[in-house]
N, C-alpha and C. Protein backbone atom coordinates (compact mmCIF):
# COMPACT_ATOMS: atom_id res chain seq x y z
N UNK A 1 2.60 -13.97 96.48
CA UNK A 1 1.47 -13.72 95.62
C UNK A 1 1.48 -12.28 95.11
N UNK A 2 2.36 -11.20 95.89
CA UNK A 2 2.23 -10.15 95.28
C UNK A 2 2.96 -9.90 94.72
N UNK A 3 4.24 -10.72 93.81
CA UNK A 3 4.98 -10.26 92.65
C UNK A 3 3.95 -10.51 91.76
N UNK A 4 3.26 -11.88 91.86
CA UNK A 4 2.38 -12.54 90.79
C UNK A 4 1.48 -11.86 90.19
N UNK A 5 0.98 -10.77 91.48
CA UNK A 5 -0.20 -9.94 90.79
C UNK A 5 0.28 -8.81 90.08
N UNK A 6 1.65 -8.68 90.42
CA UNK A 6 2.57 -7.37 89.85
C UNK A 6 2.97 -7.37 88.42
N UNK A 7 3.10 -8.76 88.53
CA UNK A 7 3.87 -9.52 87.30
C UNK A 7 2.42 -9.20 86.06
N UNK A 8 1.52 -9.79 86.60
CA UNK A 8 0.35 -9.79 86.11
C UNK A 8 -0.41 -8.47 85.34
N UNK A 9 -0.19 -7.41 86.85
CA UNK A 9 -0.25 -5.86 85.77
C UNK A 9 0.27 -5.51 84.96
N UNK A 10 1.76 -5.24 84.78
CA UNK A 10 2.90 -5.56 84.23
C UNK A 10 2.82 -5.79 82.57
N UNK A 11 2.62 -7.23 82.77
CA UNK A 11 1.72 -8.12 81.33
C UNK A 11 0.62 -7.16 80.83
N UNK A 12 -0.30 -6.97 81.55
CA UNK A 12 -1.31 -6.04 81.29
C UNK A 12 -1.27 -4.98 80.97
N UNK A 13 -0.58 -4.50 80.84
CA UNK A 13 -0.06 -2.60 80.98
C UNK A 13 0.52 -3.18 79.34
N UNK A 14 1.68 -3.79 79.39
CA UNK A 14 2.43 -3.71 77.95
C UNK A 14 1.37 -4.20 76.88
N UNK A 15 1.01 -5.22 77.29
CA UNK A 15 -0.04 -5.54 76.16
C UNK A 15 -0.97 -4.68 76.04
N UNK A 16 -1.57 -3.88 76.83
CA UNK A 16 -2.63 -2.61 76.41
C UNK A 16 -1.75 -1.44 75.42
N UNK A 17 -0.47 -1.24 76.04
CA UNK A 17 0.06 0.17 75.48
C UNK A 17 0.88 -0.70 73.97
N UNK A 18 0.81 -2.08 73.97
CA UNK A 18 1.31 -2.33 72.24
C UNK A 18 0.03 -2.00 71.54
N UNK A 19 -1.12 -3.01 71.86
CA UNK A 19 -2.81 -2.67 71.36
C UNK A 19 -2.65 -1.29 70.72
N UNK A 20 -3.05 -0.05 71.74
CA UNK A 20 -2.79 1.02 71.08
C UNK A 20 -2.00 1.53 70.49
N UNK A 21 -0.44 1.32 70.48
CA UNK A 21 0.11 1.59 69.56
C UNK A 21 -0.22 1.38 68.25
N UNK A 22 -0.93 -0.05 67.85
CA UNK A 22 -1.07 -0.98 66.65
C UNK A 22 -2.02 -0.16 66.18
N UNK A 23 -3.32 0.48 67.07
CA UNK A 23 -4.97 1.11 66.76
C UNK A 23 -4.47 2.39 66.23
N UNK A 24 -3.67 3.05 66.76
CA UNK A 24 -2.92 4.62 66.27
C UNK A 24 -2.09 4.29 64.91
N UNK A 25 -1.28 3.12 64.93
CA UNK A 25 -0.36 3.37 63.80
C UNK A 25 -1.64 3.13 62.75
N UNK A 26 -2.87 2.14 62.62
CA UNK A 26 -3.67 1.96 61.40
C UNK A 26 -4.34 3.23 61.19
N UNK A 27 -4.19 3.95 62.05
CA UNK A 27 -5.51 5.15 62.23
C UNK A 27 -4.84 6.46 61.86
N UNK A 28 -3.25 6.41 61.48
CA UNK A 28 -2.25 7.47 61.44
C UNK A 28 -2.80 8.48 60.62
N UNK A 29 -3.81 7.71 58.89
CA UNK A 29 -4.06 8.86 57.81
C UNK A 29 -2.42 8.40 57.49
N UNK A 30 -1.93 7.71 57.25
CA UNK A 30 -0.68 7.65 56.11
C UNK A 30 -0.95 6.21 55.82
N UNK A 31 -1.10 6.59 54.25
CA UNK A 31 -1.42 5.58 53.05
C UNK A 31 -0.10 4.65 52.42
N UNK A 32 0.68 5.03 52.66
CA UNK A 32 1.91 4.46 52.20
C UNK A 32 1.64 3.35 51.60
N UNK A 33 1.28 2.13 52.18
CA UNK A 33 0.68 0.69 51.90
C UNK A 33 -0.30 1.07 50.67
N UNK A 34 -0.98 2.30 50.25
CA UNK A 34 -2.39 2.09 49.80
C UNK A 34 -1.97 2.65 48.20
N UNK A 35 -0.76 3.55 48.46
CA UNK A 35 -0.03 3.97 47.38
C UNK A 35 -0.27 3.46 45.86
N UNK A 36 0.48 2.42 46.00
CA UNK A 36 0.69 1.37 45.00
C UNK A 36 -0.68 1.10 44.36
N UNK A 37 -1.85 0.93 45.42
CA UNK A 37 -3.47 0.38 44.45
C UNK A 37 -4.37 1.63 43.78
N UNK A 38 -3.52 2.91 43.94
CA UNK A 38 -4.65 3.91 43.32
C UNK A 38 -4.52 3.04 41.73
N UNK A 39 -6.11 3.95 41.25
CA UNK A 39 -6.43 3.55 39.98
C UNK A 39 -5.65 4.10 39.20
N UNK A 40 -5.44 3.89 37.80
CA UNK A 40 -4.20 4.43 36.94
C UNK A 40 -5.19 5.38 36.61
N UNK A 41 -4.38 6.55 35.77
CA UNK A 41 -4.96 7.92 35.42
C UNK A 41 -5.88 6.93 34.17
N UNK A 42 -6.86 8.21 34.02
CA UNK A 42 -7.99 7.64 33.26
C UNK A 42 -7.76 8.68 31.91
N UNK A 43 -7.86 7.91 30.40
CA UNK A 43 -7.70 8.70 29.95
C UNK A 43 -8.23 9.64 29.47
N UNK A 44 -8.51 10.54 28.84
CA UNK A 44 -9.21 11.93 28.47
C UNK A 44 -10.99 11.31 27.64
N UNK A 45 -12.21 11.24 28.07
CA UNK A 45 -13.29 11.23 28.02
C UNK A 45 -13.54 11.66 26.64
N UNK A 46 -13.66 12.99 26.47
CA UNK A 46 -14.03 13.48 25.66
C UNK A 46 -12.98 15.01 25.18
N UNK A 47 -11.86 14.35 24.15
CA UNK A 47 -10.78 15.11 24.46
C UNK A 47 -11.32 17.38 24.01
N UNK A 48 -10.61 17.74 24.26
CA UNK A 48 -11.31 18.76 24.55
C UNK A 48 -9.07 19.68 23.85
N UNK A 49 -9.51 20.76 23.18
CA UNK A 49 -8.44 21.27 22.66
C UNK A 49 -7.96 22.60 23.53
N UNK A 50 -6.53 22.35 23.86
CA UNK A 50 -6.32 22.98 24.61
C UNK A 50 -4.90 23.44 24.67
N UNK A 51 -4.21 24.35 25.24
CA UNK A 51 -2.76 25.24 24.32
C UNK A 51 -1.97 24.99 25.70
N UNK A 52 -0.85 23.52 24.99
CA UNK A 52 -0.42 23.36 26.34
C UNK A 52 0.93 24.22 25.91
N UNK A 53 1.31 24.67 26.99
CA UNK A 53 2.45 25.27 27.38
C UNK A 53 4.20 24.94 27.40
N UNK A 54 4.70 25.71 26.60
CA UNK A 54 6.38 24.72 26.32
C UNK A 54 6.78 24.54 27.90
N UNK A 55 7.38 23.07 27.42
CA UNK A 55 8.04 22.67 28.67
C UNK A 55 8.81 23.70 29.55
N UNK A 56 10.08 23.92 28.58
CA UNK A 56 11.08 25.18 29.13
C UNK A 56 10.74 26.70 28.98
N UNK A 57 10.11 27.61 29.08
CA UNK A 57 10.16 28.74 28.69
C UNK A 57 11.30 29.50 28.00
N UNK A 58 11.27 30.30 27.50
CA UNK A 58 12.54 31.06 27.23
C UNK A 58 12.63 32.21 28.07
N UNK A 59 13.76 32.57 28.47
CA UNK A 59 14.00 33.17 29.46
C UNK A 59 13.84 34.53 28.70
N UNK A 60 13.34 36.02 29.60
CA UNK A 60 12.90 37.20 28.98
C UNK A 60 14.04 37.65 28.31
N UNK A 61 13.92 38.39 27.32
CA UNK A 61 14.83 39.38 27.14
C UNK A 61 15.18 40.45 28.43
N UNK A 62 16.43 40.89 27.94
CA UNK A 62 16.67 41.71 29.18
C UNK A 62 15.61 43.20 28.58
N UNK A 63 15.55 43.51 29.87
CA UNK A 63 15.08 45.20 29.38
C UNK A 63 15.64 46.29 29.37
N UNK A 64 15.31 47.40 28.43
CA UNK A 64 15.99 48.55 28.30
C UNK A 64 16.03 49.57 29.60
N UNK A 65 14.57 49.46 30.06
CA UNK A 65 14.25 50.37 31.28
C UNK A 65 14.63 49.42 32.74
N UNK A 66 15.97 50.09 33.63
CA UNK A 66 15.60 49.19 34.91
C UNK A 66 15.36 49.40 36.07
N UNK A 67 13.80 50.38 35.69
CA UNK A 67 12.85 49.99 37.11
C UNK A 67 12.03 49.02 36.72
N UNK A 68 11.82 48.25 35.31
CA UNK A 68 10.75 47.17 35.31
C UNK A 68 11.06 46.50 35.98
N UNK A 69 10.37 46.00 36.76
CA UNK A 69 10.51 44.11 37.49
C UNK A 69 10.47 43.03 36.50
N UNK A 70 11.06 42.55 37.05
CA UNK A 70 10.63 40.91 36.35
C UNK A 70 9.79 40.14 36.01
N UNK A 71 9.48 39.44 35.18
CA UNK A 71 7.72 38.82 34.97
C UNK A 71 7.47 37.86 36.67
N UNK A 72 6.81 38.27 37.22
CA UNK A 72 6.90 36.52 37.99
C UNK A 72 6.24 35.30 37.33
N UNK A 73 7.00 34.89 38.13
CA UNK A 73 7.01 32.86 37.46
C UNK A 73 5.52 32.90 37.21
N UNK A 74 5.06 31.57 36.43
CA UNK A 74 4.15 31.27 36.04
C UNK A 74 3.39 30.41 36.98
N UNK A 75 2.08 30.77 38.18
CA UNK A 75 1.34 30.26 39.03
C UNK A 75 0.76 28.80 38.46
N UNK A 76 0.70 27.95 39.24
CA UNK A 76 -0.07 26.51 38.45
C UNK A 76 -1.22 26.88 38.55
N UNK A 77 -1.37 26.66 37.35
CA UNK A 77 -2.84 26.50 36.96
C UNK A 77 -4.16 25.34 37.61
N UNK A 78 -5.27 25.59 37.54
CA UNK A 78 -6.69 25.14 37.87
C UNK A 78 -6.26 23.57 37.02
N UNK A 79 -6.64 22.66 37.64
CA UNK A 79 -6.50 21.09 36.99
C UNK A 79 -7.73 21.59 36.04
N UNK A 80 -7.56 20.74 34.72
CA UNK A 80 -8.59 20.90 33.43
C UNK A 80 -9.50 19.67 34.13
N UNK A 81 -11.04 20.09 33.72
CA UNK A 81 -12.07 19.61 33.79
C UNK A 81 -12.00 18.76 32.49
N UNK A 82 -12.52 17.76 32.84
CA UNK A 82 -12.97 16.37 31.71
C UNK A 82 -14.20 16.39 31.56
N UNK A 83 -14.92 15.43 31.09
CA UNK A 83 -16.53 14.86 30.83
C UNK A 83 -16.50 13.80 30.77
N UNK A 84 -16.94 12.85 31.17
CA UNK A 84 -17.53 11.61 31.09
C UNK A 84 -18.74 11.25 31.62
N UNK A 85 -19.21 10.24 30.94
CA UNK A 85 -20.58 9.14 30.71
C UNK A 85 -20.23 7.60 31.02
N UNK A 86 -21.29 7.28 31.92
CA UNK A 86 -21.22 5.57 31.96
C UNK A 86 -22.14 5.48 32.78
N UNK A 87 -21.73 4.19 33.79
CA UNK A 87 -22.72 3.56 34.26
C UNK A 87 -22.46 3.81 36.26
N UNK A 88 -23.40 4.21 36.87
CA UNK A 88 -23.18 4.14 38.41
C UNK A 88 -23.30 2.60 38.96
N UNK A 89 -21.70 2.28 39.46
CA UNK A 89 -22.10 1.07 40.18
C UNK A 89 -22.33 0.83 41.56
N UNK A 90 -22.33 2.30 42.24
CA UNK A 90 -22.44 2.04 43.22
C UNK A 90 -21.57 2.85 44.56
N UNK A 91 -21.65 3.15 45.63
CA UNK A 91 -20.62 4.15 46.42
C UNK A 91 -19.73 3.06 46.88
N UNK A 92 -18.28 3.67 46.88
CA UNK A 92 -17.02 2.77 47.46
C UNK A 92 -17.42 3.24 49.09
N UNK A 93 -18.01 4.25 49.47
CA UNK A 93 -17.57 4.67 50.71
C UNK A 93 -18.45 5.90 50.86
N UNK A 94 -18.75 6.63 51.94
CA UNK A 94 -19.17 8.10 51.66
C UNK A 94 -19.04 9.03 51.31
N UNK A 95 -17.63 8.91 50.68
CA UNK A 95 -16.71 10.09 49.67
C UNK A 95 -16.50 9.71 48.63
N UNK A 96 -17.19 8.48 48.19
CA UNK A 96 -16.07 7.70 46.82
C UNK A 96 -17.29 6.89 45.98
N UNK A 97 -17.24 7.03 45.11
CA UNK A 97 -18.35 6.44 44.20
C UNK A 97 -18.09 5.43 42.95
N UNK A 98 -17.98 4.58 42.52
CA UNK A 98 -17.85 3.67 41.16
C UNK A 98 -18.31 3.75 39.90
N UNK A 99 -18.20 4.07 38.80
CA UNK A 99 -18.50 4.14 37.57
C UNK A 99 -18.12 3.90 36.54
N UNK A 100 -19.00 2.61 35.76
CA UNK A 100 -18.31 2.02 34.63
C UNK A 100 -18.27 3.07 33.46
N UNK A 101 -17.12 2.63 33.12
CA UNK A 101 -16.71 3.45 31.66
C UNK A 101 -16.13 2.96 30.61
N UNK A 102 -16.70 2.33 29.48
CA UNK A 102 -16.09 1.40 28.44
C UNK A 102 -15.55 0.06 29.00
N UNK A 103 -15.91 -0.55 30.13
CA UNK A 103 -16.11 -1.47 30.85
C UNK A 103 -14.66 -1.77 31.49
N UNK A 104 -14.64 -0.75 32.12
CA UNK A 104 -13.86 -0.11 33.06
C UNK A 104 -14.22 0.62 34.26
N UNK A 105 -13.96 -0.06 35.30
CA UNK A 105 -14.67 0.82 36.46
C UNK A 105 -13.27 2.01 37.33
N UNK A 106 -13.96 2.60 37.38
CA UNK A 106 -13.16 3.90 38.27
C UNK A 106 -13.68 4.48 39.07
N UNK A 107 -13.01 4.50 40.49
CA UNK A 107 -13.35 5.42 41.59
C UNK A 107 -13.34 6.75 41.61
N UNK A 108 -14.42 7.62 41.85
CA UNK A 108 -14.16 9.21 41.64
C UNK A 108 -14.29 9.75 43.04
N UNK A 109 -13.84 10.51 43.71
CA UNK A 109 -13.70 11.18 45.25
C UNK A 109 -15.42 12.28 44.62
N UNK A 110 -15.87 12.39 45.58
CA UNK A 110 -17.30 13.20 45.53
C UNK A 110 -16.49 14.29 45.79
N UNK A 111 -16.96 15.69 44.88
CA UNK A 111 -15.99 17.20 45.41
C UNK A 111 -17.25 17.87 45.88
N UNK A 112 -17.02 19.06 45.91
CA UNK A 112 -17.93 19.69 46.63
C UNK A 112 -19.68 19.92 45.45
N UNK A 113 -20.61 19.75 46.51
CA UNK A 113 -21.63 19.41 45.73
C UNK A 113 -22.43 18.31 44.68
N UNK A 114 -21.34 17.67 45.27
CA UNK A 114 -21.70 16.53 44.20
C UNK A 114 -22.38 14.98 45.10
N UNK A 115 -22.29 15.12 46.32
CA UNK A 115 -22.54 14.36 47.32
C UNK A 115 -23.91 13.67 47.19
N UNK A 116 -24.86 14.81 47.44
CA UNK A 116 -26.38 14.90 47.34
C UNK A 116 -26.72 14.04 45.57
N UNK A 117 -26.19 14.15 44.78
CA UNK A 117 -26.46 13.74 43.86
C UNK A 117 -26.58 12.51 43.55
N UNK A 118 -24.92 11.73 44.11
CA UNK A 118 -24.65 10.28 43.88
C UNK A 118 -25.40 9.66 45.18
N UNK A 119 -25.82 10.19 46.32
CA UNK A 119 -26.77 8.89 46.98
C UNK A 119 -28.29 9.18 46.48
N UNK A 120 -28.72 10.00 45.53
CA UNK A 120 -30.10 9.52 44.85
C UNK A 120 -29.89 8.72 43.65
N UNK A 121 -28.93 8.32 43.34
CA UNK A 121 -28.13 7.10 42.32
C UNK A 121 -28.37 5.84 42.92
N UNK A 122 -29.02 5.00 41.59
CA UNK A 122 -29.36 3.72 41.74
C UNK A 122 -27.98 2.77 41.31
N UNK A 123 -27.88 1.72 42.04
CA UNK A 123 -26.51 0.96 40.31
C UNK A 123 -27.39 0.56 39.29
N UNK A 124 -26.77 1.37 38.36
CA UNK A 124 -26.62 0.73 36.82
C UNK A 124 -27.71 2.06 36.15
N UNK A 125 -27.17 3.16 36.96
CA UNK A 125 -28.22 4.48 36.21
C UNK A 125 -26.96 4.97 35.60
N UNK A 126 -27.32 5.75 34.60
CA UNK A 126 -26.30 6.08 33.39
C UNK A 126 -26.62 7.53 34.12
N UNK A 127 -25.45 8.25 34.17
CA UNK A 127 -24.52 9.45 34.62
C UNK A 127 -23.56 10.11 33.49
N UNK A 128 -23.66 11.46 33.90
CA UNK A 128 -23.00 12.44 33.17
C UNK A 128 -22.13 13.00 34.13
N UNK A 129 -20.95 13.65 33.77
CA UNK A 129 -20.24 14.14 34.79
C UNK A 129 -19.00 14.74 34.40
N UNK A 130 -18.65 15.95 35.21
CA UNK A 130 -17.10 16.31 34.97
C UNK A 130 -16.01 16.57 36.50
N UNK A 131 -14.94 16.08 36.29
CA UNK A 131 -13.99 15.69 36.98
C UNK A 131 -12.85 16.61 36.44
N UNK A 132 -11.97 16.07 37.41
CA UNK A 132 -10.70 16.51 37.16
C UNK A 132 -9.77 15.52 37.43
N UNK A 133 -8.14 15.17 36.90
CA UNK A 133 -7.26 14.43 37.74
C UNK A 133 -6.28 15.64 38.93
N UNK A 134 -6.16 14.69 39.96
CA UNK A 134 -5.30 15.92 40.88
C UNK A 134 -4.18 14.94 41.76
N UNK A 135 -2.82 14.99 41.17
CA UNK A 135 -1.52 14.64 41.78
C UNK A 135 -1.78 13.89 43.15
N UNK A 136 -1.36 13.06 43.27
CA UNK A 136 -1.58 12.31 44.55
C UNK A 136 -0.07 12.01 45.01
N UNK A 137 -0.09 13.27 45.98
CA UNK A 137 1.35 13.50 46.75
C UNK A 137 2.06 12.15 47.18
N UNK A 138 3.20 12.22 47.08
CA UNK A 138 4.30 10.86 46.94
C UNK A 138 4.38 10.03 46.19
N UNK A 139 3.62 10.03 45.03
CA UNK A 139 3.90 9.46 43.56
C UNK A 139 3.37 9.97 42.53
N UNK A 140 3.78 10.55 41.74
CA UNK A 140 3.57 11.36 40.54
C UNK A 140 2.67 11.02 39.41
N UNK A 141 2.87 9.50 39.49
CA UNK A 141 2.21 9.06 38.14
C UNK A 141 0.32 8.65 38.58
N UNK A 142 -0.03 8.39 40.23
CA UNK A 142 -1.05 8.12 40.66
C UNK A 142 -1.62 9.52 40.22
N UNK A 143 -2.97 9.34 39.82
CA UNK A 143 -4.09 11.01 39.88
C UNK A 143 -5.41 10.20 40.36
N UNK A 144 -5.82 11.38 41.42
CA UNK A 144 -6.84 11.22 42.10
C UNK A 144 -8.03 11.95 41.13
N UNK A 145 -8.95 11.06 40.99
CA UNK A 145 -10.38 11.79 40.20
C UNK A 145 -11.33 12.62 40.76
N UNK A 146 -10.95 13.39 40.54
CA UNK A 146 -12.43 14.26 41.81
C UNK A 146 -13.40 15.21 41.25
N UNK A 147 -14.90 14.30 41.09
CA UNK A 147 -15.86 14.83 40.58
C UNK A 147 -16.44 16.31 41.13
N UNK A 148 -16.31 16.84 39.74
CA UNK A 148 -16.78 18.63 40.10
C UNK A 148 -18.43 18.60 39.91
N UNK A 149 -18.99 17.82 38.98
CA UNK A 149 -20.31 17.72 38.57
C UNK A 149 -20.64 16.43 38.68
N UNK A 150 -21.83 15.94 38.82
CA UNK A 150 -22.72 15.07 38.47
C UNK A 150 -24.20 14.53 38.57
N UNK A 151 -24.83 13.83 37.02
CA UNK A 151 -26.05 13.85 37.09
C UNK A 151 -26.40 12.79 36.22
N UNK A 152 -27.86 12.97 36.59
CA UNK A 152 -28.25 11.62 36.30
C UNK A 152 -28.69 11.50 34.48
N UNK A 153 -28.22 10.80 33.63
CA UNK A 153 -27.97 10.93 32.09
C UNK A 153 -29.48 10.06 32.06
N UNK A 154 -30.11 10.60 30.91
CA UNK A 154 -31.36 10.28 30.12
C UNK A 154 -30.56 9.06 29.04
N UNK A 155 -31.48 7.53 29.39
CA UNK A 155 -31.19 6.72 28.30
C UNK A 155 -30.96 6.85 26.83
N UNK A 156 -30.38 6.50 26.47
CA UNK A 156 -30.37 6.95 24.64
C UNK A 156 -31.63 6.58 24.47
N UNK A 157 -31.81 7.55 23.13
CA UNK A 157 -33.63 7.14 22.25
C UNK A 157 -33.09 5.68 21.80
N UNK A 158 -34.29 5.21 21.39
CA UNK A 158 -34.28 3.88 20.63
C UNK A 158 -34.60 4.17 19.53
């Protein structure tokens, strides 16, 4: 009887330490699987004019004087702020909010300050707002929306 009960822990032990393995690997924070369903980039709201930058630069002239330094490289820039208007449908989550747009819904990540705003949001209250798109590391073409502003938009007059 006492292999049986041995046998028995045994069973017990592996099946607990697969369990947690399975609870850790879902709980890792790596999206890999989730990759593929971000929303496609959204396009420009309310386009706004702006001096984009040549692809390649041209490289400096040399200089006459050589204690100048070199220019340094060009720092990335602040993601450009958008604007958009539509409709609140509602929070995906406690960071993530829904909003129709030309009857199109899109998820926006709440950024800082903007939290307090979207849970005094009803669905189907018309919203004003500006965002940004921001690279969503391991695929290039995904952009994450992340609201810098938002508020609650006054119905059109009649």
């Amino acid at each position: 009887m006492n292999k049986r009960t041995s046998r028995s822990k045994t069973r017990l032990l592996s099946l607990s330490g697969a369990v947690l393995l399975l609870a850790l690997a879902g709980c890792s924070g790596s999206n890999e699987s989730l990759q593929g369903a971000s929303p496609s980039p959204l396009p420009s709201v309310s386009p706004s004019p702006s001096a984009a930058p040549s692809p390649s630069p041209s490289p400096p002239a040399p200089s006459a004087s050589p204690s100048e330094e070199p220019a340094p490289s060009a720092a990335p820039s602040e993601p450009e702020a958008k604007k958009g208007e539509g409709k609140f449908s509602g929070l995906a989550d406690s960071h993530t909010i829904e909003i129709e747009m030309d009857g199109r819904h899109e998820s926006f990540q709440l950024g800082e300050g903007t939290a307090e705003a979207a849970f005094e949001l009803e669905p189907g209250d018309l919203v004003s707002f500006e965002y940004t798109e921001q690279p969503v590391e391991g695929d290039p073409q995904a952009k994450q929306l992340m609201l810098t502003s938002l508020a609650k938009a006054e119905p059109p007059a009649s």
